[in-house]
C-alpha atoms as a PDB file:
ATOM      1  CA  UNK A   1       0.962 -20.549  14.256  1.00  0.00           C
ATOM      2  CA  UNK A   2       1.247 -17.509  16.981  1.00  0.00           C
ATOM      3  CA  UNK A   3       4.700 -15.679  16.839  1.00  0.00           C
ATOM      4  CA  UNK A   4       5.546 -13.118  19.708  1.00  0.00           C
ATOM      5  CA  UNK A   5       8.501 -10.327  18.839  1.00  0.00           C
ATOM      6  CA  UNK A   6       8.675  -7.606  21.120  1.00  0.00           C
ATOM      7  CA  UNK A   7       5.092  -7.840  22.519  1.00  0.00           C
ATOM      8  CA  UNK A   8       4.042  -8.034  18.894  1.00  0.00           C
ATOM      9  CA  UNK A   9       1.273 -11.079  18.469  1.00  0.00           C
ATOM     10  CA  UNK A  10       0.579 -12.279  15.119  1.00  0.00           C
ATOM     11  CA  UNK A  11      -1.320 -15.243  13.578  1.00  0.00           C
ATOM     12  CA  UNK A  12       0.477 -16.261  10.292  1.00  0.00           C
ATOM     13  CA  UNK A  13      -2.132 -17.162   7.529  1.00  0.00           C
ATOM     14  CA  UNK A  14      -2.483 -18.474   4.152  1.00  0.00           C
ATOM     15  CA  UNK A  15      -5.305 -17.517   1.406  1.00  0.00           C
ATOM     16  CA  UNK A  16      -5.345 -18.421  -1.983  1.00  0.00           C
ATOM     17  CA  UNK A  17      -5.535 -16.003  -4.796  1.00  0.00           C
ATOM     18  CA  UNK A  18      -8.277 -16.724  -7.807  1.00  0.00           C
ATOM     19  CA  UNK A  19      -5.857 -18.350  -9.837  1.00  0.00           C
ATOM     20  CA  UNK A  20      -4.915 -20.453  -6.552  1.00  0.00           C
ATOM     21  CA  UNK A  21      -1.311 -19.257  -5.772  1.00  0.00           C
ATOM     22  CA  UNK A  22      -0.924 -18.902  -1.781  1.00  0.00           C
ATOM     23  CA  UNK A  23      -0.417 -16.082  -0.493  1.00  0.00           C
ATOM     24  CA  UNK A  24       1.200 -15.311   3.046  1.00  0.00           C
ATOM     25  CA  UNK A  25       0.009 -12.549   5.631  1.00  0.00           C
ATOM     26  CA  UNK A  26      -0.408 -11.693   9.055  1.00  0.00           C
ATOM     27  CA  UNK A  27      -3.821 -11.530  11.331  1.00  0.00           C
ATOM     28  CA  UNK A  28      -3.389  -9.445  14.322  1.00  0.00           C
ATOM     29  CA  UNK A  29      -7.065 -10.270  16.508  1.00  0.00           C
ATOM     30  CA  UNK A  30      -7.412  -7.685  19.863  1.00  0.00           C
ATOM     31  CA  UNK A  31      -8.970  -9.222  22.708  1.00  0.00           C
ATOM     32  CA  UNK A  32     -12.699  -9.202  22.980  1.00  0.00           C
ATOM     33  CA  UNK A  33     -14.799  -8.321  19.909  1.00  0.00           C
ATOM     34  CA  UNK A  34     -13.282  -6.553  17.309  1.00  0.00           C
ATOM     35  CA  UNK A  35     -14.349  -2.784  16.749  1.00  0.00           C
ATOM     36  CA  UNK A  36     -13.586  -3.570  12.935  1.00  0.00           C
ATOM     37  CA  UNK A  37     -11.230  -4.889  10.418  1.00  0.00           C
ATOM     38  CA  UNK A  38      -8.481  -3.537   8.702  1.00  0.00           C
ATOM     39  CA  UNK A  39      -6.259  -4.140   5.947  1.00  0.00           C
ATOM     40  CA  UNK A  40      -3.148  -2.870   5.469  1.00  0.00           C
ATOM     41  CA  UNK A  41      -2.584  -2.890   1.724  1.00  0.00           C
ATOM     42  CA  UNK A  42       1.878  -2.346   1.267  1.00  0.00           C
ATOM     43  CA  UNK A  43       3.843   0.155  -0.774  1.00  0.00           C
ATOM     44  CA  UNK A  44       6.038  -1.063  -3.795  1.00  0.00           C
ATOM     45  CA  UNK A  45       9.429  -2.954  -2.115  1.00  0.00           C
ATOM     46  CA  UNK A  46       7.814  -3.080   1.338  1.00  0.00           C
ATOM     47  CA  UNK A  47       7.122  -6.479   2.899  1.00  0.00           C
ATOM     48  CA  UNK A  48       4.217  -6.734   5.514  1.00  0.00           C
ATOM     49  CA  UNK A  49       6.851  -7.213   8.682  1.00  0.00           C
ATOM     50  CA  UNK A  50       7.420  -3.258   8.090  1.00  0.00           C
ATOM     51  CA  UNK A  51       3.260  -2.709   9.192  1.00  0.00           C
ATOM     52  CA  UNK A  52       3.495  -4.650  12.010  1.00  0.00           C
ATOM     53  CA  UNK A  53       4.481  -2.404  15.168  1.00  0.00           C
ATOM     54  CA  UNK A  54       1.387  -0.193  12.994  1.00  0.00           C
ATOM     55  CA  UNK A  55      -0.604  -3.293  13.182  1.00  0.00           C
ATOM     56  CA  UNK A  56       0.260  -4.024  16.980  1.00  0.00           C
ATOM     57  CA  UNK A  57      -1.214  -0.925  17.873  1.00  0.00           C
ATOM     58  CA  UNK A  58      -4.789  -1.120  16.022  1.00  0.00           C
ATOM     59  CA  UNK A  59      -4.948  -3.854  17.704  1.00  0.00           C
ATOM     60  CA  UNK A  60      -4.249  -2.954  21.016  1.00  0.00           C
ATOM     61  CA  UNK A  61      -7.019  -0.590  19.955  1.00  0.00           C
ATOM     62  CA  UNK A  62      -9.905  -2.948  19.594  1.00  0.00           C
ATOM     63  CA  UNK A  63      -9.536  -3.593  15.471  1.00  0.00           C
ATOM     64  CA  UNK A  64      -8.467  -6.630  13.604  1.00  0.00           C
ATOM     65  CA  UNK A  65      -5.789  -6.074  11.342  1.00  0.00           C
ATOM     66  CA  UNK A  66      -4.506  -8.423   8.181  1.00  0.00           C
ATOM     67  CA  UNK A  67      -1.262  -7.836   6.583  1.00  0.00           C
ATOM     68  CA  UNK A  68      -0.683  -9.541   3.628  1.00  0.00           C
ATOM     69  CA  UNK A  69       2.817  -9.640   1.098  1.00  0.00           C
ATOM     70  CA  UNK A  70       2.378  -9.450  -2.453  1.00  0.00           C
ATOM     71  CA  UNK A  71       2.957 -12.834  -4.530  1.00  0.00           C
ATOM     72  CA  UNK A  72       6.782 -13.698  -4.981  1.00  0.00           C
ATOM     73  CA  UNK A  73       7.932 -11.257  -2.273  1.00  0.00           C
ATOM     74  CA  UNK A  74       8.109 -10.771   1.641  1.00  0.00           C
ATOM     75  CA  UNK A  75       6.588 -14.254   3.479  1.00  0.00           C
ATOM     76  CA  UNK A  76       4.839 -15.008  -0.142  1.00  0.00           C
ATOM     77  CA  UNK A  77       7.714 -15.777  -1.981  1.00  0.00           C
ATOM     78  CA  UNK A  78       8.297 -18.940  -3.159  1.00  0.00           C
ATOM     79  CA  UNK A  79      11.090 -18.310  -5.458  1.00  0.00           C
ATOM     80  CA  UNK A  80      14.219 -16.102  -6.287  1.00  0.00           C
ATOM     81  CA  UNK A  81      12.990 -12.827  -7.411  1.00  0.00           C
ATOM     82  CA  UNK A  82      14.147 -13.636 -10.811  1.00  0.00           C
ATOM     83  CA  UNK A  83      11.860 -15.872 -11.311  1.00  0.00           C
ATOM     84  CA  UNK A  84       9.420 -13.912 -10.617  1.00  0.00           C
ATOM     85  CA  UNK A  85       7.396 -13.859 -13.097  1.00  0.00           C
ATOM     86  CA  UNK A  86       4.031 -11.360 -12.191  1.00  0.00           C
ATOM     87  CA  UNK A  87       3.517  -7.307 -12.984  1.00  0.00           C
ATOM     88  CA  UNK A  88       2.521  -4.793 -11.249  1.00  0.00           C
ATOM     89  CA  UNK A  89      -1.692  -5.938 -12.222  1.00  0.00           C
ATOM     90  CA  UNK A  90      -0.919  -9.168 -10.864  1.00  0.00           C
ATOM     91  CA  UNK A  91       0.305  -7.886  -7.488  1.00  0.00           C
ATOM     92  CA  UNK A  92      -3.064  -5.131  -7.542  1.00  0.00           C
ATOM     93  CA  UNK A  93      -4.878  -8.818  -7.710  1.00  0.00           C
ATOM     94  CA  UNK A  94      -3.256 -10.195  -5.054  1.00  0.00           C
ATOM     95  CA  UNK A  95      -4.703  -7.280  -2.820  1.00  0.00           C
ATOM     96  CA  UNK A  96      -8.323  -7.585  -4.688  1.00  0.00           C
ATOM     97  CA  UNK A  97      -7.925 -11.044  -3.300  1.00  0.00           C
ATOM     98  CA  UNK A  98      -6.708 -10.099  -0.204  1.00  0.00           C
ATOM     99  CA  UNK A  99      -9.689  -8.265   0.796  1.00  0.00           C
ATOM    100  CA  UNK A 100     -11.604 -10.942  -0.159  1.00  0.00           C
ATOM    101  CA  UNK A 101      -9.968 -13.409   2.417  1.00  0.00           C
ATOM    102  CA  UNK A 102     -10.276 -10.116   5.005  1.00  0.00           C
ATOM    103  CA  UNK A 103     -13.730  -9.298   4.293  1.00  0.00           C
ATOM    104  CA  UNK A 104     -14.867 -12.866   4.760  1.00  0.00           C
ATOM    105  CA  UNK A 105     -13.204 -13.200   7.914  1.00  0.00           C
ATOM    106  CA  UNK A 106     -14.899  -9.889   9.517  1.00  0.00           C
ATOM    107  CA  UNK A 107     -17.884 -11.987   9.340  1.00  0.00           C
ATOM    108  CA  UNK A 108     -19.839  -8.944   9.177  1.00  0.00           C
ATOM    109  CA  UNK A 109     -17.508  -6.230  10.878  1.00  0.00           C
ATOM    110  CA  UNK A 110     -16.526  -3.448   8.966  1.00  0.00           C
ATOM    111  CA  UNK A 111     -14.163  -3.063   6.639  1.00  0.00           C
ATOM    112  CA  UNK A 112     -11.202  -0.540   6.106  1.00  0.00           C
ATOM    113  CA  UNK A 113      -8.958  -1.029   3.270  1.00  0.00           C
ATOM    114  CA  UNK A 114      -5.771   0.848   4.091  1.00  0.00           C
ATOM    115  CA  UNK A 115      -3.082   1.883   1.406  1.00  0.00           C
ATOM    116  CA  UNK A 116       0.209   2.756   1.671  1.00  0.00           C
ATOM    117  CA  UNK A 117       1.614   4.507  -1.218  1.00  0.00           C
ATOM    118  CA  UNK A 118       1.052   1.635  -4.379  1.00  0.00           C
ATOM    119  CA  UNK A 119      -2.065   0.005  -1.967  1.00  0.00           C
ATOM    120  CA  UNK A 120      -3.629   3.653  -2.344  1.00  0.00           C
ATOM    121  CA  UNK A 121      -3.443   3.104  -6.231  1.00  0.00           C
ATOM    122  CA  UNK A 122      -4.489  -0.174  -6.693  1.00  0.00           C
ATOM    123  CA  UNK A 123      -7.881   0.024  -5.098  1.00  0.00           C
ATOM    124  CA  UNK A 124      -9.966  -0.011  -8.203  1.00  0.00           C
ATOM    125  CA  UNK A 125      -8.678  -3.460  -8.774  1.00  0.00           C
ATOM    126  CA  UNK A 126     -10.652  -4.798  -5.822  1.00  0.00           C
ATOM    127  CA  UNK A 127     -14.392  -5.507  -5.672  1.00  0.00           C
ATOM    128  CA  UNK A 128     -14.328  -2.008  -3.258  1.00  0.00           C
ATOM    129  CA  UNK A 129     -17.966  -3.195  -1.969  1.00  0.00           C
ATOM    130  CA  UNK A 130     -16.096  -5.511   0.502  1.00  0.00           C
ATOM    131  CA  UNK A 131     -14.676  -2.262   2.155  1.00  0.00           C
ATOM    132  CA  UNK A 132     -16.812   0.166   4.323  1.00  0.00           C
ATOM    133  CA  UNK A 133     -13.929   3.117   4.373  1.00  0.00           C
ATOM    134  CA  UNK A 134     -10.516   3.610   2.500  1.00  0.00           C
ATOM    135  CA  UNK A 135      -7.259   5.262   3.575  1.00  0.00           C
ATOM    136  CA  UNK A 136      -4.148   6.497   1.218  1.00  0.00           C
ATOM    137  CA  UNK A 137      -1.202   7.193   2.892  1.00  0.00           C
ATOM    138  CA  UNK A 138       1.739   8.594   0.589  1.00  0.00           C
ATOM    139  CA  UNK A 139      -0.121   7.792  -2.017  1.00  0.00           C
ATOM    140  CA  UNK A 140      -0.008   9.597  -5.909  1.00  0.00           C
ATOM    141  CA  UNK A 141       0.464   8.728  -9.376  1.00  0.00           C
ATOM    142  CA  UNK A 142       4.224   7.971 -10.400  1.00  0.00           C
ATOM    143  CA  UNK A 143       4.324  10.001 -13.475  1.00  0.00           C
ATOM    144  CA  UNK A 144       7.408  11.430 -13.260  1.00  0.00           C
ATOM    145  CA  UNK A 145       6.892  14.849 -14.115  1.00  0.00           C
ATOM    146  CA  UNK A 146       4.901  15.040 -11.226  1.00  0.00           C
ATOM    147  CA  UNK A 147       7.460  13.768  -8.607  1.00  0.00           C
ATOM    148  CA  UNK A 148       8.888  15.820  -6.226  1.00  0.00           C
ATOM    149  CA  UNK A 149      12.432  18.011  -7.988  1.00  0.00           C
ATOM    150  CA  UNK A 150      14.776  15.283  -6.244  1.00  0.00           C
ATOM    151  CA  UNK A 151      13.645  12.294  -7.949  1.00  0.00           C
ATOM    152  CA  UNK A 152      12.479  14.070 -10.873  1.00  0.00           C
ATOM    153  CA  UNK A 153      15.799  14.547 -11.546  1.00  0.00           C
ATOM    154  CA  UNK A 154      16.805  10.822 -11.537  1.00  0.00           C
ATOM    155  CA  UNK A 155      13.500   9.652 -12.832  1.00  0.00           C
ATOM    156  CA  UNK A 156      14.741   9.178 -16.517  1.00  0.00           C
ATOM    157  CA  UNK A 157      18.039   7.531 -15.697  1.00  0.00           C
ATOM    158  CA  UNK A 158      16.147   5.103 -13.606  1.00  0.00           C
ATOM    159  CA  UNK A 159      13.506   3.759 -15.703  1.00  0.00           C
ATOM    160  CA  UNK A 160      15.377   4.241 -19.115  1.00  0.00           C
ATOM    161  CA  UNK A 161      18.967   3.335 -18.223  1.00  0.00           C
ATOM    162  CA  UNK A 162      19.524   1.800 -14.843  1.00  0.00           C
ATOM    163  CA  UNK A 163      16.410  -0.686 -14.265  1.00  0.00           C
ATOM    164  CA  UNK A 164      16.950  -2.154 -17.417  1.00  0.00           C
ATOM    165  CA  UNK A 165      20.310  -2.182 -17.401  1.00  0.00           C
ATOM    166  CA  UNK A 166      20.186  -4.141 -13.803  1.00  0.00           C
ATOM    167  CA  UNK A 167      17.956  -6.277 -14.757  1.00  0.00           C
ATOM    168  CA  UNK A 168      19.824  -7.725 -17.965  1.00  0.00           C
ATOM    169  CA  UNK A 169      22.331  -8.258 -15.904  1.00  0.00           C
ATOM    170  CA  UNK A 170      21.128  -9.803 -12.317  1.00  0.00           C
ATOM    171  CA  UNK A 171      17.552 -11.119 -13.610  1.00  0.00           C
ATOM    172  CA  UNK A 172      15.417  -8.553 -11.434  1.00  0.00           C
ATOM    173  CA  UNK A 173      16.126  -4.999  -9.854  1.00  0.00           C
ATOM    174  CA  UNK A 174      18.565  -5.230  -7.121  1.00  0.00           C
ATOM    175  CA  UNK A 175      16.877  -1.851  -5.673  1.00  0.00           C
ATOM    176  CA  UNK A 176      19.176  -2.527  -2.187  1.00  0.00           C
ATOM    177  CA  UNK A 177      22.766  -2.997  -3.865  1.00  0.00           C
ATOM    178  CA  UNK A 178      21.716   0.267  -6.125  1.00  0.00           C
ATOM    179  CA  UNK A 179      20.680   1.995  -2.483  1.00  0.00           C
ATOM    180  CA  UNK A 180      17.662   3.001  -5.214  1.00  0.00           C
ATOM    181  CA  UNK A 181      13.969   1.507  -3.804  1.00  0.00           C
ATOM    182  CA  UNK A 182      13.970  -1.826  -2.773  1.00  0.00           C
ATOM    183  CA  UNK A 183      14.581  -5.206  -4.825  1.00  0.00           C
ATOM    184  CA  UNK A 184      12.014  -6.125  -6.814  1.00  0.00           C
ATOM    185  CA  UNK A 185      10.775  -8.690  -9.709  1.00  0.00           C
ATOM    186  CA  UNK A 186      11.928  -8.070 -13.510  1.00  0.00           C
ATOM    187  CA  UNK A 187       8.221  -7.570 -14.815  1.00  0.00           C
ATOM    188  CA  UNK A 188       6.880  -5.722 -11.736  1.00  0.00           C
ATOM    189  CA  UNK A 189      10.025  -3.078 -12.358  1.00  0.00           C
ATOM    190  CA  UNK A 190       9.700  -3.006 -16.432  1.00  0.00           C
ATOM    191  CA  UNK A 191       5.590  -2.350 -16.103  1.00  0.00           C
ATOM    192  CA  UNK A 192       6.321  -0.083 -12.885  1.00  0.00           C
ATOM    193  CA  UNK A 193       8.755   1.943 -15.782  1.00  0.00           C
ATOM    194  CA  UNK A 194       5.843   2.294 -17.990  1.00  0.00           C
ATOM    195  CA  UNK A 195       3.269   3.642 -15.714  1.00  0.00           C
ATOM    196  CA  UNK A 196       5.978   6.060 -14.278  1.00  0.00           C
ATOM    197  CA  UNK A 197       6.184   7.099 -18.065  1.00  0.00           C
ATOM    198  CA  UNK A 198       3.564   8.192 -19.086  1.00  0.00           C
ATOM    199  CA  UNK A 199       1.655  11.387 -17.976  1.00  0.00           C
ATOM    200  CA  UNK A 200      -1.715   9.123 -17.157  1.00  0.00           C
ATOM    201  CA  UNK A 201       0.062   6.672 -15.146  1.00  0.00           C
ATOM    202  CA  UNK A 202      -1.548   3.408 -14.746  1.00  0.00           C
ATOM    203  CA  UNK A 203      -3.768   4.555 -17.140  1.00  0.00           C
ATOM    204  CA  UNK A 204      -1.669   4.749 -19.536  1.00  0.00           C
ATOM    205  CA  UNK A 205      -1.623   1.249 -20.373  1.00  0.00           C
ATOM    206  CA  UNK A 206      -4.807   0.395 -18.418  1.00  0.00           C
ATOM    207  CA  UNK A 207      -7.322   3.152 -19.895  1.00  0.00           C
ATOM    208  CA  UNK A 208     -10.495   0.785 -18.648  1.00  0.00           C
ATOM    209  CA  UNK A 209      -8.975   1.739 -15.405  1.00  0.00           C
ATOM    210  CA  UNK A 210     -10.594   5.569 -15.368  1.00  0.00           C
ATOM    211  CA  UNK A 211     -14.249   3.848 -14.805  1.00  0.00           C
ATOM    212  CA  UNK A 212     -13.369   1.560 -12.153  1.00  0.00           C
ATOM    213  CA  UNK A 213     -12.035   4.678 -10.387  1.00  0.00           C
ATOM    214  CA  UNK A 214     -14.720   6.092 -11.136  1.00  0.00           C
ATOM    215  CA  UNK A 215     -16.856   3.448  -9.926  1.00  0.00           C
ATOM    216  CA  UNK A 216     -15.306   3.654  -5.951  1.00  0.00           C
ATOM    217  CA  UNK A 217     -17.728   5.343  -4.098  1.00  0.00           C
ATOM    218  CA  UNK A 218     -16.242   4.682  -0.161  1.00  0.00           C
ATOM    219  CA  UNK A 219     -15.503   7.207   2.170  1.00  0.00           C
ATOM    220  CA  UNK A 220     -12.176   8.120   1.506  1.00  0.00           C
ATOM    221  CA  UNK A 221      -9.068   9.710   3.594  1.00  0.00           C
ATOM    222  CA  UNK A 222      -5.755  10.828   2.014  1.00  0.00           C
ATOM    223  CA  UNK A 223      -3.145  11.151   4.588  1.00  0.00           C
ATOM    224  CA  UNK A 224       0.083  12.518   2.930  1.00  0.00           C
ATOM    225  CA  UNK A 225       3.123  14.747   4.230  1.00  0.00           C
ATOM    226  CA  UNK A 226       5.032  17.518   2.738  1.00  0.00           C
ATOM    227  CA  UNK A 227       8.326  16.472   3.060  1.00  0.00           C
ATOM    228  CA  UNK A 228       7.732  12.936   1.319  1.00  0.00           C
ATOM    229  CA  UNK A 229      10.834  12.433  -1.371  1.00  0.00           C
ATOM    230  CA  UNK A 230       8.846  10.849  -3.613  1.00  0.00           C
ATOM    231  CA  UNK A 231       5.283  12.134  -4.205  1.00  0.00           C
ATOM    232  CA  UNK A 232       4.678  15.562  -4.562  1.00  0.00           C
ATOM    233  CA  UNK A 233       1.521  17.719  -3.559  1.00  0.00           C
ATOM    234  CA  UNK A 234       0.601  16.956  -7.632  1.00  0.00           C
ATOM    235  CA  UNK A 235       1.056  13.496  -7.363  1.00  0.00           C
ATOM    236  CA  UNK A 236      -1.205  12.909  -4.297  1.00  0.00           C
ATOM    237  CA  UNK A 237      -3.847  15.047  -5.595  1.00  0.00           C
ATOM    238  CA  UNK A 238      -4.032  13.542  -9.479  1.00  0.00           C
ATOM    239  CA  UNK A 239      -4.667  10.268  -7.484  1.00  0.00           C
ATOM    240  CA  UNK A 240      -7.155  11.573  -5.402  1.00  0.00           C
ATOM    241  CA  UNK A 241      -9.142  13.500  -8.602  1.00  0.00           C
ATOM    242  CA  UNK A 242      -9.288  10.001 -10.039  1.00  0.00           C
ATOM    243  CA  UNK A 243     -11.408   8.770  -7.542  1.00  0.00           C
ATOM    244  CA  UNK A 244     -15.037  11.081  -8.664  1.00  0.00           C
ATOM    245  CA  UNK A 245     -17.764   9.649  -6.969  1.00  0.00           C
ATOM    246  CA  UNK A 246     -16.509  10.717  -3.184  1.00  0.00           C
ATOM    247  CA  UNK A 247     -15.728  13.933  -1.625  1.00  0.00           C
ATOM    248  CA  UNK A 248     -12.343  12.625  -0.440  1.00  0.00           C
ATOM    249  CA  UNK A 249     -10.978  14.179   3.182  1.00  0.00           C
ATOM    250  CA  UNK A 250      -7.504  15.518   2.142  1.00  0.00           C
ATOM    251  CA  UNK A 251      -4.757  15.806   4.988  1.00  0.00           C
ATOM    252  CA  UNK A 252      -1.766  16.894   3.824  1.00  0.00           C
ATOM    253  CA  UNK A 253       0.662  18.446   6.661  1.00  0.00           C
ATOM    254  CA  UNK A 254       4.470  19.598   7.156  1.00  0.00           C
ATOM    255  CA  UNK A 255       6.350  17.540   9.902  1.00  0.00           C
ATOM    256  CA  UNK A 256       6.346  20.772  12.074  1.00  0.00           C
ATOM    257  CA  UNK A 257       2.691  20.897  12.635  1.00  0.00           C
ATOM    258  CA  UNK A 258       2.991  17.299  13.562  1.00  0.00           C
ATOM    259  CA  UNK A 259       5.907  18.010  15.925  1.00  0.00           C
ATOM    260  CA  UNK A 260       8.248  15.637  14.745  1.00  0.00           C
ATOM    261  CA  UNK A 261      11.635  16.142  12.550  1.00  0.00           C
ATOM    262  CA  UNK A 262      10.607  13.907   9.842  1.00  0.00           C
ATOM    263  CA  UNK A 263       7.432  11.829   8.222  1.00  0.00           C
ATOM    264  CA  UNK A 264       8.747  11.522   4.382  1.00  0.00           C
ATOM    265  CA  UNK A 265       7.539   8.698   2.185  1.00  0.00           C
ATOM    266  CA  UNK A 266       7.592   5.439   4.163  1.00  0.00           C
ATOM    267  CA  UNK A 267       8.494   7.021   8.016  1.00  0.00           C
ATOM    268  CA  UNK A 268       4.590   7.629   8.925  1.00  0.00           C
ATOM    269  CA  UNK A 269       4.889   3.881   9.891  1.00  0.00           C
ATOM    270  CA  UNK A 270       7.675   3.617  11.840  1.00  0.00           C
ATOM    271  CA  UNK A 271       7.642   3.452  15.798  1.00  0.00           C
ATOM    272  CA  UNK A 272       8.788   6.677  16.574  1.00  0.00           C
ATOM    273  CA  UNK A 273       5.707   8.225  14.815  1.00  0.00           C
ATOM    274  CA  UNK A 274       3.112   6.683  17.380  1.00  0.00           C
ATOM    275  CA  UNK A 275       2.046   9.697  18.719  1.00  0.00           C
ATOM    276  CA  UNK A 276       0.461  10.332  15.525  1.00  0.00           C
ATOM    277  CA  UNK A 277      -1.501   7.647  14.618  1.00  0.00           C
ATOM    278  CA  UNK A 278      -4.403   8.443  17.395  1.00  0.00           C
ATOM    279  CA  UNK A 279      -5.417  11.857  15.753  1.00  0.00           C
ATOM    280  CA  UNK A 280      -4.461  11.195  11.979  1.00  0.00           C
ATOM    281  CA  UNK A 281      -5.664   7.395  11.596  1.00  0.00           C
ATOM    282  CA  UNK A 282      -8.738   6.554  14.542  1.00  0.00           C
ATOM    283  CA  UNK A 283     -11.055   9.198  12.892  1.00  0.00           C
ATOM    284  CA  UNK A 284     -11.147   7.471   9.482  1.00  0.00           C
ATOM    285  CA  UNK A 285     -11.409   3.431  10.141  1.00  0.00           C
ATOM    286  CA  UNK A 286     -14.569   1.828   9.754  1.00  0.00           C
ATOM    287  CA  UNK A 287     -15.933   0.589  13.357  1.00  0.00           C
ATOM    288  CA  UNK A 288     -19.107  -0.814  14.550  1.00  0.00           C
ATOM    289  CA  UNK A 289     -21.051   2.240  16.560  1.00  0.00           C
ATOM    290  CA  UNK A 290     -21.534   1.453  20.322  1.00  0.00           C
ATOM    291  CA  UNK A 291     -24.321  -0.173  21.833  1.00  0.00           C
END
């Protein structure tokens, strides 16, 4: 099936994760051979649509791009959201298993995984041999000590009080009524809560975790802005320290270098930032050398 929006040409797929739940995504092909492939792995409470004017434009610029939604949510959900019953370790599956299905469809092109706050976390849980480069974008650890003042503030309220609070009552985290995140399932919130937590994050609760970060030895890029509202120059750089066995290339900049009024946490993605994404993203995908 081929959908056109606003010039904005999609194939709509299914894969199968290992336990064989579908999964829904989005394969955006350029015309003539593909300089590469890349995956665009989503923040927490962000469906795939939210990539795809980002994903219209790698195309347009000779690379592949899949866009996948997490199990339960965006195109992939099958269910209300409280029924929902995955964490946060399923959903880092379901983008293992994503760049499975991507990897075996470059047929041999290479491979950039690209994460977008949560998708630059999550890496470890995928067999990161598939990929040829990785990207972060907005993406830290969630301990809360290390976000930025603002939602350091509410941090405790939120995880302690409100999020379980909502969920007891509605069945999952109604992040768009509270005007707080997005909506989300009960078990993806409740681990979510942990993580944020505790000073180690993920690892925390996952402490096998540290060697498989350990283990990720891709060129790596960490794109991140100094205005984001929700990760903090700490944050971003805890992540990056996990990841050892690379010399990772750290961009961090203010929205006044880039020459725009505002990048924050999820606006490097948007339309209006465009203008951007030739110096800041081109350099670090994976693509096949000229003849």
């Amino acid at each position: 099936m081929t959908n056109v929006i606003e010039q904005q040409v999609w194939e709509t797929i299914t894969f199968f994760a290992d336990d064989g739940h579908e999964l829904r995504g989005r394969w955006f092909e350029p015309v003539g051979d593909a300089r590469g492939v890349v995956l665009i792995v989503p923040a927490m409470a962000t469906t795939a649509s939210y990539y795809s004017t980002f994903a219209s434009w790698l195309r347009d610029r000779g690379f592949a791009v899949m866009t996948f939604d997490y199990r339960g949510y965006g195109e992939s959900a099958d269910r209300p959201l409280r029924e929902v019953g995955n964490d946060l370790v399923r959903w880092a599956l379901d983008a293992r298993d994503a760049l499975e299905h991507a990897h075996d469809r470059a047929a041999g092109r290479p491979v950039t995984w690209l994460g977008h706050s949560l998708g630059g976390q999550v890496l470890p849980f995928a067999d990161h041999t598939k990929a040829d480069r990785a990207v972060s974008v907005a993406a830290g650890t969630g301990y809360w000590r290390h976000n930025t003042a603002g939602t350091r503030r509410k941090a405790p309220l939120l995880w302690k009080v409100i999020a379980p609070t909502a969920i007891a009552v509605t069945g999952y985290f109604p992040g768009k009524r509270l005007r707080m995140l997005g909506d989300l399932p009960p078990n993806v919130m409740r681990q979510w809560a942990r993580w944020c937590m505790h000073p180690d994050y993920l690892l925390g609760e996952l402490p096998e975790m540290r060697e498989r970060f350990t283990a990720v030895d891709l060129p790596m890029a960490s794109l991140s802005f100094t205005d984001d509202e929700l990760m903090s120059a700490t944050s971003i750089g805890t992540l990056d320290g996990l990841y050892t066995a690379v010399d990772t290339t750290r961009v961090r900049h203010t929205p006044q270098q880039l020459g725009v009024e505002r990048v924050g946490h999820f606006g490097f993605f948007r339309h209006n930032q465009v203008d951007l994404w030739d110096e800041l993203v081109l350099p670090h995908l994976a693509q096949q050398r000229s003849a």
